[in-house]
PDB file of N, CA and C in Angstrom:
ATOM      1  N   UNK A   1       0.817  -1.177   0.000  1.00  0.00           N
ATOM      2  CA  UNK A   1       0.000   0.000   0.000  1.00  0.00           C
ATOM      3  C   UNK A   1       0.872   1.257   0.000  1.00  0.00           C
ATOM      4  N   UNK A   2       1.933   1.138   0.266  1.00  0.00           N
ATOM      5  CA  UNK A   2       2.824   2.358   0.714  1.00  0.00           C
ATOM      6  C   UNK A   2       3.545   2.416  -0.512  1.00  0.00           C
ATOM      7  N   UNK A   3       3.632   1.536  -1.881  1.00  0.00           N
ATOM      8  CA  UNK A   3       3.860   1.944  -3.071  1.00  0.00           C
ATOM      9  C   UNK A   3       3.008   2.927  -3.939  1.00  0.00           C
ATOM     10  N   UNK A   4       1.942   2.212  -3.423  1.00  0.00           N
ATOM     11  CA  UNK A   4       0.536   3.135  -4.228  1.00  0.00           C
ATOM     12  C   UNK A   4       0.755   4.384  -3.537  1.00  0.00           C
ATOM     13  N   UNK A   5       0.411   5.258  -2.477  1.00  0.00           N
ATOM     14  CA  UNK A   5       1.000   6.076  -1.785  1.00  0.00           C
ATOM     15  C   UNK A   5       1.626   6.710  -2.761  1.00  0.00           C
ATOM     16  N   UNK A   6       3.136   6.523  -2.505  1.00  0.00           N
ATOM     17  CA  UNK A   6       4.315   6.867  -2.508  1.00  0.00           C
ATOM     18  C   UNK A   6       4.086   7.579  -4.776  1.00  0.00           C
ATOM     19  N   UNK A   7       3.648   6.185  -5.196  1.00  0.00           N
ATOM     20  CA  UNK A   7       3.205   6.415  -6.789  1.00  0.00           C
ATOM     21  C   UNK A   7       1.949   7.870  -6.909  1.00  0.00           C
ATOM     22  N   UNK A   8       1.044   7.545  -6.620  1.00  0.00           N
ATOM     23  CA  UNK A   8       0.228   8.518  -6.075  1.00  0.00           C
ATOM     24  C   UNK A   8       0.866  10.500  -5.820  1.00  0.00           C
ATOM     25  N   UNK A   9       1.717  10.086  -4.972  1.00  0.00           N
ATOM     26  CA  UNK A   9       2.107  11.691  -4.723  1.00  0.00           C
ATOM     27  C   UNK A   9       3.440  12.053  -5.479  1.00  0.00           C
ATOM     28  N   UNK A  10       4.055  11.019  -5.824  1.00  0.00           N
ATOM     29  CA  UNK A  10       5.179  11.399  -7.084  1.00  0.00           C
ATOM     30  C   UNK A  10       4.330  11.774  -8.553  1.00  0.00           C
ATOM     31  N   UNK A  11       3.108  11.026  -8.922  1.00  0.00           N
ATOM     32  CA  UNK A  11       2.473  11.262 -10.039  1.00  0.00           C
ATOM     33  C   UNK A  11       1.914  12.741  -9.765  1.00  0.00           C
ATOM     34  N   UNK A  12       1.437  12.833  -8.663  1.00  0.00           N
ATOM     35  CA  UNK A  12       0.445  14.125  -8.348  1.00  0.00           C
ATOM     36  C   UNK A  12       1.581  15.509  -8.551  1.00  0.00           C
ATOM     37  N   UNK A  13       3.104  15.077  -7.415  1.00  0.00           N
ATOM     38  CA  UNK A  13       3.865  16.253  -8.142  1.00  0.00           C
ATOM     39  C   UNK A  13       4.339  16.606  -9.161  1.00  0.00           C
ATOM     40  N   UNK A  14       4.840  15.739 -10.418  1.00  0.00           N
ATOM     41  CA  UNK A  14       4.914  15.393 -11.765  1.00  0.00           C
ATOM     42  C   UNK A  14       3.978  16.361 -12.230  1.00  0.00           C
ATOM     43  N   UNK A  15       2.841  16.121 -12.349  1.00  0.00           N
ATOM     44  CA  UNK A  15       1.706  16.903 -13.202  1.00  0.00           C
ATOM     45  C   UNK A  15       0.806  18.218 -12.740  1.00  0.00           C
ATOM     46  N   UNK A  16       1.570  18.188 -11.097  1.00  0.00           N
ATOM     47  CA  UNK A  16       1.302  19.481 -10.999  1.00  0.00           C
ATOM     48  C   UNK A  16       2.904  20.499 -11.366  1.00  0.00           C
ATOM     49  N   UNK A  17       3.040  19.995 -11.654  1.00  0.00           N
ATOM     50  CA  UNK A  17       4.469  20.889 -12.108  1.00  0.00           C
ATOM     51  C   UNK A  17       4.961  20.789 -13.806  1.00  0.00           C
ATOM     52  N   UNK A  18       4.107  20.205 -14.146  1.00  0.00           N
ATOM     53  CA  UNK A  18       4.350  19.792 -15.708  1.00  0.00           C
ATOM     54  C   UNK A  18       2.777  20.667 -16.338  1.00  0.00           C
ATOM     55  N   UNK A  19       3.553  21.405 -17.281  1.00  0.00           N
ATOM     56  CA  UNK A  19       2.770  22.017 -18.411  1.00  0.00           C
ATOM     57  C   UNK A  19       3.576  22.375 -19.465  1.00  0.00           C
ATOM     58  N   UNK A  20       2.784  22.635 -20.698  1.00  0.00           N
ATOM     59  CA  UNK A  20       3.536  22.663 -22.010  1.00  0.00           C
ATOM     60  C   UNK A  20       3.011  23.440 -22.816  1.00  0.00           C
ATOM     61  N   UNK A  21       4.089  23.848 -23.673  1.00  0.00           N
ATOM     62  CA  UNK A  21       3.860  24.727 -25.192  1.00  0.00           C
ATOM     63  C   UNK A  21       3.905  24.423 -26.187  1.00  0.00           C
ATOM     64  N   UNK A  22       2.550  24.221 -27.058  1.00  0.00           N
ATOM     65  CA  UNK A  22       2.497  23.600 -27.915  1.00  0.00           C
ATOM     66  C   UNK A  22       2.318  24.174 -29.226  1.00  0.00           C
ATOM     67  N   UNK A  23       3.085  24.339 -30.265  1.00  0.00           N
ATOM     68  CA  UNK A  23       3.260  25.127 -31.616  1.00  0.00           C
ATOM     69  C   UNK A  23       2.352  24.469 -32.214  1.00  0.00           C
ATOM     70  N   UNK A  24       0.956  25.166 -32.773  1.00  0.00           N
ATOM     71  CA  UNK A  24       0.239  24.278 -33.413  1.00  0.00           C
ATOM     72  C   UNK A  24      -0.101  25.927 -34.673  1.00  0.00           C
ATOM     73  N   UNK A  25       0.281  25.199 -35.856  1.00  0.00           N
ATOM     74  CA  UNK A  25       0.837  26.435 -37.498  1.00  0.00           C
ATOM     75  C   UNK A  25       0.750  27.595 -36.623  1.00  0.00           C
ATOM     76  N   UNK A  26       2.205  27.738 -36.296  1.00  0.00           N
ATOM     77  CA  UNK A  26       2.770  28.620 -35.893  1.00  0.00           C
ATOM     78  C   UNK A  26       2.092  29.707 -35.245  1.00  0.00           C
ATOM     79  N   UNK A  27       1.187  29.251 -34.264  1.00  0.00           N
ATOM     80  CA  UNK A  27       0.436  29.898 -33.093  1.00  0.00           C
ATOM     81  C   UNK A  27       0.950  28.884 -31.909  1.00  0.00           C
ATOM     82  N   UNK A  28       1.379  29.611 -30.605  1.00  0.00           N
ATOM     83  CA  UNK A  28       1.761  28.886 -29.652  1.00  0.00           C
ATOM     84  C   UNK A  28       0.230  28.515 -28.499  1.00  0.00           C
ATOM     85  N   UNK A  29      -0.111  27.710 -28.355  1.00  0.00           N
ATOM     86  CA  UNK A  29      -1.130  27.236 -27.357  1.00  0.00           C
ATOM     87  C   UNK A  29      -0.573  26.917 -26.094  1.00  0.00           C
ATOM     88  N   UNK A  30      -0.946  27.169 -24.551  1.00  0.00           N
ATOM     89  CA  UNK A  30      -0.576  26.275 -23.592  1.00  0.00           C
ATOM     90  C   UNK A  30      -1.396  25.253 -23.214  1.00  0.00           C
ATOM     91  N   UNK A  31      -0.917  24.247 -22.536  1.00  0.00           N
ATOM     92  CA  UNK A  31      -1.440  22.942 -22.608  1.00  0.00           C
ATOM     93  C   UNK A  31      -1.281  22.775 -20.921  1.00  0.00           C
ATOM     94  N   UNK A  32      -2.624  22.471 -20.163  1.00  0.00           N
ATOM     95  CA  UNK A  32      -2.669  22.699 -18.878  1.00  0.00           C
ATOM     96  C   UNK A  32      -2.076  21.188 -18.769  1.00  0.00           C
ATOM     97  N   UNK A  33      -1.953  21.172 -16.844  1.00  0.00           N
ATOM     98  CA  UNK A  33      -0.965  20.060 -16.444  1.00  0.00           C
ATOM     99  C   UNK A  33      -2.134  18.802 -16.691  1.00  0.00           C
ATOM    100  N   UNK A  34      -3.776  19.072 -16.411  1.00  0.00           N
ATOM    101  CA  UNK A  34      -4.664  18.227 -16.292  1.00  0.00           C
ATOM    102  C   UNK A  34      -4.418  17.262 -17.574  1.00  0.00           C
ATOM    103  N   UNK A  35      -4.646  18.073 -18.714  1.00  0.00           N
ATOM    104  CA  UNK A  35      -4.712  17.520 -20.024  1.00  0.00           C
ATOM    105  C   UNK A  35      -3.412  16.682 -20.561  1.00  0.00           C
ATOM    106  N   UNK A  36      -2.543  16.650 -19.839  1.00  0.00           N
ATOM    107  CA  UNK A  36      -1.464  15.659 -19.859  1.00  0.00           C
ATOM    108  C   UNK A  36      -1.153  14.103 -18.733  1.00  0.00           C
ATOM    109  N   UNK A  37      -1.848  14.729 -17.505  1.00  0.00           N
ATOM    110  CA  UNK A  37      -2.028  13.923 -16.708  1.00  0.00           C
ATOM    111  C   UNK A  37      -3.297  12.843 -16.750  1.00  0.00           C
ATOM    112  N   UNK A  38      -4.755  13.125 -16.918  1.00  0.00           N
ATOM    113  CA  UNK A  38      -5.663  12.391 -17.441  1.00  0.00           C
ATOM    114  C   UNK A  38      -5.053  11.285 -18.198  1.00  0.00           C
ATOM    115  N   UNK A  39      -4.409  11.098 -19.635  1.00  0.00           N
ATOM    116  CA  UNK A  39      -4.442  10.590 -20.450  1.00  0.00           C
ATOM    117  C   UNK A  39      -3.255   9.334 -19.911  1.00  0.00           C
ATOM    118  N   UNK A  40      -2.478   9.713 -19.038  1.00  0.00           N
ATOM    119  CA  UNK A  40      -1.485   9.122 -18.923  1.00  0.00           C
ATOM    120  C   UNK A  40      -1.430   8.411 -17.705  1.00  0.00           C
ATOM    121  N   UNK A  41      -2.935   8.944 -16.337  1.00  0.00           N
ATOM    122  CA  UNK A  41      -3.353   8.268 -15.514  1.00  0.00           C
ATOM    123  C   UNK A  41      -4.481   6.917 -15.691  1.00  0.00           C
ATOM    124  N   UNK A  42      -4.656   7.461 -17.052  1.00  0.00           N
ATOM    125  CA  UNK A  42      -5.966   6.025 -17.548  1.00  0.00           C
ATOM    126  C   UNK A  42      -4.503   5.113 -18.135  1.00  0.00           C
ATOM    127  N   UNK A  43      -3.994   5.465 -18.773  1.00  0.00           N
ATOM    128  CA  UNK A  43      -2.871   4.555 -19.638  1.00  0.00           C
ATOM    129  C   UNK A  43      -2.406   3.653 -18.242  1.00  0.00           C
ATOM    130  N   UNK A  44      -1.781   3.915 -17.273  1.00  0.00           N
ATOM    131  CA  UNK A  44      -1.642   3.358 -16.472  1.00  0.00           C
ATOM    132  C   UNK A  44      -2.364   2.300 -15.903  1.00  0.00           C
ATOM    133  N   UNK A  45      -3.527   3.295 -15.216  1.00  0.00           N
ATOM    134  CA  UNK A  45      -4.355   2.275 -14.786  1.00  0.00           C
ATOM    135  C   UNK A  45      -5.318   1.321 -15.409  1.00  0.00           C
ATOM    136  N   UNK A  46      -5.407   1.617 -16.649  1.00  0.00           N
ATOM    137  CA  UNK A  46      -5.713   0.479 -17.635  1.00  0.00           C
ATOM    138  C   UNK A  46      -4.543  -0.919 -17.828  1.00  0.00           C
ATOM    139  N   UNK A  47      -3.217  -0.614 -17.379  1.00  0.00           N
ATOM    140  CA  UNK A  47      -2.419  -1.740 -17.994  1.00  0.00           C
ATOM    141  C   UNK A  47      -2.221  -2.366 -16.415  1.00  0.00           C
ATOM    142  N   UNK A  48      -2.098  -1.800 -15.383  1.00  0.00           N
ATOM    143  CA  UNK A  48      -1.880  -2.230 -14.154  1.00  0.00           C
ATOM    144  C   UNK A  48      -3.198  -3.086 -13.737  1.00  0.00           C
ATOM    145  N   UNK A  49      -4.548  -2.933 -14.554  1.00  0.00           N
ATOM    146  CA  UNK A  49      -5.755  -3.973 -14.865  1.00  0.00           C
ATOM    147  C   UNK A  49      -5.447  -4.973 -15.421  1.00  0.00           C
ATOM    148  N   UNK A  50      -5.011  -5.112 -16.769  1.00  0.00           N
ATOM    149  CA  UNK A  50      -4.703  -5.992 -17.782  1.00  0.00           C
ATOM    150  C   UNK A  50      -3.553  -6.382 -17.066  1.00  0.00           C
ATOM    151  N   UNK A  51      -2.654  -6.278 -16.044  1.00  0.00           N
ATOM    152  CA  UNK A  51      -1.475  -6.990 -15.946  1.00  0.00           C
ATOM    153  C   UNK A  51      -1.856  -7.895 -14.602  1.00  0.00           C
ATOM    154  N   UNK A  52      -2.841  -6.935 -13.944  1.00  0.00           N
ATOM    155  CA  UNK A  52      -3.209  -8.134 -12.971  1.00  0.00           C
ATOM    156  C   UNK A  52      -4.202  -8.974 -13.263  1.00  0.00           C
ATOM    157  N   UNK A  53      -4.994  -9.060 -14.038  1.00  0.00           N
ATOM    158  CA  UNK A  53      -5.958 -10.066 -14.629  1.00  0.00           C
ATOM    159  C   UNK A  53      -4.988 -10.941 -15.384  1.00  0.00           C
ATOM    160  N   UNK A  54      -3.967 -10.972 -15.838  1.00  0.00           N
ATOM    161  CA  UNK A  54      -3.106 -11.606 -16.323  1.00  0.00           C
ATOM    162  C   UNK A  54      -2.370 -12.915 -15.575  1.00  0.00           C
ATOM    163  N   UNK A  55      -1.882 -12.133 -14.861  1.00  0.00           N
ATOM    164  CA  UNK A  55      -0.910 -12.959 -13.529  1.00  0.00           C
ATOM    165  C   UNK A  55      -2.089 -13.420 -12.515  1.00  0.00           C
ATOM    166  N   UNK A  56      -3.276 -13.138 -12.269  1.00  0.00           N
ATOM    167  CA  UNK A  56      -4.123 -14.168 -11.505  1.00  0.00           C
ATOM    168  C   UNK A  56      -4.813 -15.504 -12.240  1.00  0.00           C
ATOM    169  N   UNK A  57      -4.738 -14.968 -13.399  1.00  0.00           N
ATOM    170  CA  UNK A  57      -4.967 -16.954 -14.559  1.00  0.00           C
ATOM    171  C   UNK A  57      -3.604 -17.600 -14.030  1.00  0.00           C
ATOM    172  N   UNK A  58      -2.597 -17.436 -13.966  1.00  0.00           N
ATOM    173  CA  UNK A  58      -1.676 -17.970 -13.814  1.00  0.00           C
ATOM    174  C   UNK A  58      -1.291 -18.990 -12.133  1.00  0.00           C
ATOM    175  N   UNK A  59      -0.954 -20.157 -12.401  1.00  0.00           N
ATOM    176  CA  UNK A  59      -1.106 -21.019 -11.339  1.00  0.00           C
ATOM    177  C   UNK A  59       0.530 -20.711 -10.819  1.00  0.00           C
ATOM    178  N   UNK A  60       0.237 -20.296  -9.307  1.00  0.00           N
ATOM    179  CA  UNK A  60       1.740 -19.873  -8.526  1.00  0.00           C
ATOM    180  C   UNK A  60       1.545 -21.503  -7.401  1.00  0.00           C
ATOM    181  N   UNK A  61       2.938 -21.636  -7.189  1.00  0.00           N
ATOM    182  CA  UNK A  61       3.059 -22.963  -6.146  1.00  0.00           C
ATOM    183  C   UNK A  61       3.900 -21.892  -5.215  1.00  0.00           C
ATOM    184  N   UNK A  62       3.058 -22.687  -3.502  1.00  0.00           N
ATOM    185  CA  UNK A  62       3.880 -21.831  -2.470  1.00  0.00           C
ATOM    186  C   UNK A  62       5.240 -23.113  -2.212  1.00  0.00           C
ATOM    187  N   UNK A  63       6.342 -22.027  -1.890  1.00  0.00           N
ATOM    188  CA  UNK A  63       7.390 -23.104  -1.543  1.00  0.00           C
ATOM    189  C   UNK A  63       7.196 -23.903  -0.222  1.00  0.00           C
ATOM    190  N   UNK A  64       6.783 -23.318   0.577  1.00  0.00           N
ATOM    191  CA  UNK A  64       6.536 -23.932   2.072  1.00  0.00           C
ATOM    192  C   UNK A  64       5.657 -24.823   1.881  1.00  0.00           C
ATOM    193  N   UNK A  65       4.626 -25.151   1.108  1.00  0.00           N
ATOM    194  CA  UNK A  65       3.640 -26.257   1.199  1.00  0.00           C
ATOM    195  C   UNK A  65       3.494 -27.043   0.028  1.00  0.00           C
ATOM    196  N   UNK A  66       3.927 -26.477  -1.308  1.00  0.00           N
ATOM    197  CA  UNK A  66       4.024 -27.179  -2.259  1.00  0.00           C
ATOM    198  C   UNK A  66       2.862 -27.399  -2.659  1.00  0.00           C
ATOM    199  N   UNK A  67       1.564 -26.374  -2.232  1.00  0.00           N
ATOM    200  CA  UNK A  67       0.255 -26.577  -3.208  1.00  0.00           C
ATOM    201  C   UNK A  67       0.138 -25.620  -4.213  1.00  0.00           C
ATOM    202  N   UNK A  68      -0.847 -25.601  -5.338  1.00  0.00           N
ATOM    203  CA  UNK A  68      -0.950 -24.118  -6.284  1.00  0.00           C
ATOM    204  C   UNK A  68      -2.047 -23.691  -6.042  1.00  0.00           C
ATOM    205  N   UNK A  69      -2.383 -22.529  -6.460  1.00  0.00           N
ATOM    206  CA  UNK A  69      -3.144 -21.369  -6.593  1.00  0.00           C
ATOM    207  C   UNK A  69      -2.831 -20.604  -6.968  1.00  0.00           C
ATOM    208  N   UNK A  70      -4.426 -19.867  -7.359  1.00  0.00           N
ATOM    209  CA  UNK A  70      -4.408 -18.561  -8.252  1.00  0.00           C
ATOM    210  C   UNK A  70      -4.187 -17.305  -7.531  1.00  0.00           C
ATOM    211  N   UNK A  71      -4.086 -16.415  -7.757  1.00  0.00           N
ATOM    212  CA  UNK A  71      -3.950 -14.825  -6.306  1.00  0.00           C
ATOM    213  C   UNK A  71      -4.981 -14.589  -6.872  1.00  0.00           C
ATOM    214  N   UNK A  72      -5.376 -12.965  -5.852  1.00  0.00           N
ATOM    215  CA  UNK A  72      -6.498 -12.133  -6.581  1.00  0.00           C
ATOM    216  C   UNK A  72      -5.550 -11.298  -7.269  1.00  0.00           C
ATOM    217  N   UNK A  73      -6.652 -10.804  -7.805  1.00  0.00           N
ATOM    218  CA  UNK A  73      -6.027  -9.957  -9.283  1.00  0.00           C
ATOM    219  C   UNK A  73      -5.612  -8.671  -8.794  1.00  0.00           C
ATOM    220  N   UNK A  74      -5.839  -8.243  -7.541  1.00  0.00           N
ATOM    221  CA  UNK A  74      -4.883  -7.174  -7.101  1.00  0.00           C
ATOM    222  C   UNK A  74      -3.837  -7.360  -6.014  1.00  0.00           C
ATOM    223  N   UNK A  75      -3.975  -8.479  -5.724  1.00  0.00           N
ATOM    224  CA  UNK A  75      -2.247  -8.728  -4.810  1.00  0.00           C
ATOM    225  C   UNK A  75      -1.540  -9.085  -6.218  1.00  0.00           C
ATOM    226  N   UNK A  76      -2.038  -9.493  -7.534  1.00  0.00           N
ATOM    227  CA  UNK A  76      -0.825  -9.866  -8.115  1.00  0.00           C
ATOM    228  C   UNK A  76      -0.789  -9.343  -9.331  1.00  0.00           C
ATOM    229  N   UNK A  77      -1.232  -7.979  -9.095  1.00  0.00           N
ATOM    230  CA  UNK A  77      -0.924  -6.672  -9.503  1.00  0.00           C
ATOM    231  C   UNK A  77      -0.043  -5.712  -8.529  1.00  0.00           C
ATOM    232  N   UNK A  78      -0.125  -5.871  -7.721  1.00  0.00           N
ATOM    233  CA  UNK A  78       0.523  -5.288  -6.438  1.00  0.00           C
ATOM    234  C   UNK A  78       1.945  -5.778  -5.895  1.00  0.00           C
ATOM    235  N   UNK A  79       2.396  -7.116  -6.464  1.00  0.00           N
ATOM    236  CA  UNK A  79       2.946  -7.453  -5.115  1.00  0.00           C
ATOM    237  C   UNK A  79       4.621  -7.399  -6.371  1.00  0.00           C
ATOM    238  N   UNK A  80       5.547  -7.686  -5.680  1.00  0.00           N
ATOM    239  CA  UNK A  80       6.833  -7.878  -5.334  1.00  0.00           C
ATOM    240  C   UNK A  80       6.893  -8.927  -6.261  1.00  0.00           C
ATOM    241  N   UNK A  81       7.889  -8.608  -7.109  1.00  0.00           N
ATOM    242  CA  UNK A  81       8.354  -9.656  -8.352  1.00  0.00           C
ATOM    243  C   UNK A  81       9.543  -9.624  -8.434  1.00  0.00           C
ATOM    244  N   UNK A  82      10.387 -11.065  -8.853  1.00  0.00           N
ATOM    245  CA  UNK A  82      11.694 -10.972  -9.133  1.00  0.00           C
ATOM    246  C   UNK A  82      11.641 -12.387 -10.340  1.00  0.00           C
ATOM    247  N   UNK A  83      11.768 -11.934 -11.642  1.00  0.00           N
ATOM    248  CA  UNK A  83      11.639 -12.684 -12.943  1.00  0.00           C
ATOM    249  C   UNK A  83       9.887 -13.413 -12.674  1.00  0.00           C
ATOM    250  N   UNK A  84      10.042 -14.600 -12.476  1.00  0.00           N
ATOM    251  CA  UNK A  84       8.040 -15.099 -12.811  1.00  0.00           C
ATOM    252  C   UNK A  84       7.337 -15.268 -11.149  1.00  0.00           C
ATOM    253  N   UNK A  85       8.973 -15.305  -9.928  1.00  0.00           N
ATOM    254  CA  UNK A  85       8.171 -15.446  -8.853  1.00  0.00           C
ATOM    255  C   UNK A  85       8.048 -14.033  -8.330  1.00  0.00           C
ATOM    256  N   UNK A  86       6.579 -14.402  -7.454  1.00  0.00           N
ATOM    257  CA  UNK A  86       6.211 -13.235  -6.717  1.00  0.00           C
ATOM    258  C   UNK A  86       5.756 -13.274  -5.398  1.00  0.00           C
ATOM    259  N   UNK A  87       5.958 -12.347  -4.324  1.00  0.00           N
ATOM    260  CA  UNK A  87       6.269 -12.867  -2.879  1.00  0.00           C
ATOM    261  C   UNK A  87       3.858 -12.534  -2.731  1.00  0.00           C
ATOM    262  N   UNK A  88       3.594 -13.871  -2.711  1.00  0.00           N
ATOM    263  CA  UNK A  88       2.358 -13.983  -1.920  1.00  0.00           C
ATOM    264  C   UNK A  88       1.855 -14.576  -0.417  1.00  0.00           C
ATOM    265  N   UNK A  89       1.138 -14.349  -0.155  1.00  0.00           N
ATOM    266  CA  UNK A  89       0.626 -14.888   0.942  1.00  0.00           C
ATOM    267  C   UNK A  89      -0.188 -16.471   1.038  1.00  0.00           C
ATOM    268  N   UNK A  90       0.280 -17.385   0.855  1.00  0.00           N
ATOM    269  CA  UNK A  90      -0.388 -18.830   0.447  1.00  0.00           C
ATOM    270  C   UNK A  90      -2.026 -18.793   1.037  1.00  0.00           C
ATOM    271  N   UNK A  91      -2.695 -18.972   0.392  1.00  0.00           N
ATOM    272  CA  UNK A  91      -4.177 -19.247   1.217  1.00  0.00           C
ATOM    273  C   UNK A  91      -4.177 -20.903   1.632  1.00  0.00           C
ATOM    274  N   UNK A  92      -3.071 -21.385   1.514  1.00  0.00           N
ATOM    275  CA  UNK A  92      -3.095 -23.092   2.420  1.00  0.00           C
ATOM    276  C   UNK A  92      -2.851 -22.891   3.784  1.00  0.00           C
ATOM    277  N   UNK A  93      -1.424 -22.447   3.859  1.00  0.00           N
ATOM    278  CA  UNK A  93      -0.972 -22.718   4.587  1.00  0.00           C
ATOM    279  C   UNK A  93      -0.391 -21.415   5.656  1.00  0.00           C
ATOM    280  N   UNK A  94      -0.974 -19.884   4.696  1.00  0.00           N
ATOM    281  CA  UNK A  94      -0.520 -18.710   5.378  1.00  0.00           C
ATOM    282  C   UNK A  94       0.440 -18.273   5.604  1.00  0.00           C
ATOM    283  N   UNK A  95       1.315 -18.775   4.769  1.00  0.00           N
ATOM    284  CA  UNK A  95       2.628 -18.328   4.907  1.00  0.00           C
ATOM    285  C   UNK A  95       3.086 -17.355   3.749  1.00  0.00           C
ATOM    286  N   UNK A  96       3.886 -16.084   4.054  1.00  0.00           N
ATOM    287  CA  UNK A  96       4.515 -15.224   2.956  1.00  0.00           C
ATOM    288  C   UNK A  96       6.091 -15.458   2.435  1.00  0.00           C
ATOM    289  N   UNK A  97       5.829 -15.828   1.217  1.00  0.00           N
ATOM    290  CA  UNK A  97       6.650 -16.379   0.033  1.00  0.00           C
ATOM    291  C   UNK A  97       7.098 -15.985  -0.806  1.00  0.00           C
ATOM    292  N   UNK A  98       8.277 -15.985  -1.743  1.00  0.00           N
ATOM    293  CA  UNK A  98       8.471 -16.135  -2.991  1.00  0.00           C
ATOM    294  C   UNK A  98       7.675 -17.511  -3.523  1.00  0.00           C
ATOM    295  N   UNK A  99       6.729 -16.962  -4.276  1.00  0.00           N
ATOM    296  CA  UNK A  99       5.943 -18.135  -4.889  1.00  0.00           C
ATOM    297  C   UNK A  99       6.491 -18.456  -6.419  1.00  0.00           C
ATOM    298  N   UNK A 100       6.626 -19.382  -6.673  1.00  0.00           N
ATOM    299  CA  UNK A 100       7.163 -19.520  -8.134  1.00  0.00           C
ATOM    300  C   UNK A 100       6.190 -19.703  -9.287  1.00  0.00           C
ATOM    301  N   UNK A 101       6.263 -19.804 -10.368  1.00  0.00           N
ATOM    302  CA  UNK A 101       5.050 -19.901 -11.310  1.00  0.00           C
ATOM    303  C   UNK A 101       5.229 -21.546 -11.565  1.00  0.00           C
ATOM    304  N   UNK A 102       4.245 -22.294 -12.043  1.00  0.00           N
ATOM    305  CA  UNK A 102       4.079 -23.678 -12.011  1.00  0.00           C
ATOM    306  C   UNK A 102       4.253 -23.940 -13.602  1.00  0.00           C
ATOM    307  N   UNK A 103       4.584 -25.175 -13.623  1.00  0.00           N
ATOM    308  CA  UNK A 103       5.366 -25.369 -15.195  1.00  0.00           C
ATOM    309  C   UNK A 103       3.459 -25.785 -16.014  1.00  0.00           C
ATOM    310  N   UNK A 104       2.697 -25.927 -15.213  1.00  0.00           N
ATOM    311  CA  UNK A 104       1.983 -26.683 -15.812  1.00  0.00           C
ATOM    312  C   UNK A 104       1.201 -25.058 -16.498  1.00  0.00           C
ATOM    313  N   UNK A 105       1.953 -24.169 -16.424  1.00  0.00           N
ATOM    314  CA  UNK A 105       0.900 -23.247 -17.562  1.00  0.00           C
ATOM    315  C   UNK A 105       1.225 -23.018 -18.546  1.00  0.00           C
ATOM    316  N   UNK A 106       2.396 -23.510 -19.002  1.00  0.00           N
ATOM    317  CA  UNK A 106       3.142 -23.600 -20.453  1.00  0.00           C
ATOM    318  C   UNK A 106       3.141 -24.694 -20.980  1.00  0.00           C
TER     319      UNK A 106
END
């Protein structure tokens, strides 16, 4: 949660400090911070959708118990990755993991 946060008020200072001049046939227009930020806050949060609906089809095995499961689609949008494993919380056995991805989805 303290990524979202942290993403959140770096994006918010970004675009409140970002505006632009835009030469459109050689009349200069300014271009408020909103109209740059909108477009680029849906872009985001449209792919951070599609990436966690992605990775929750996907069958993770916990190392401590050696069963699989699916996550929800926002811990595994959310969570901590290093190459295909990602640190979840097992719903077997409750334990927090590097979970690995299971061969049986390829």
């Amino acid at each position: 949660m303290r990524k979202l946060y942290l993403l959140l008020s770096v994006s918010a200072l970004m675009f409140g400090l970002s505006s632009c001049t835009v030469n459109w046939f050689d009349e200069k227009i300014e271009v408020p911070w909103w109209m740059i930020a909108i477009p680029i806050t849906v872009f985001v949060i449209l792919v951070w959708a599609i990436a966690g609906k992605y990775f929750s089809k996907q069958i993770y095995v916990c190392p401590k118990c050696n069963k699989e499961f699916h996550p929800d689609w926002k811990k595994a949008a959310l969570s901590l990755h290093v190459n295909s494993d990602r640190m979840f919380k097992c719903p077997h056995c409750g334990k927090t993991s590097m979970c690995y991805l299971s061969y049986k989805n390829k």
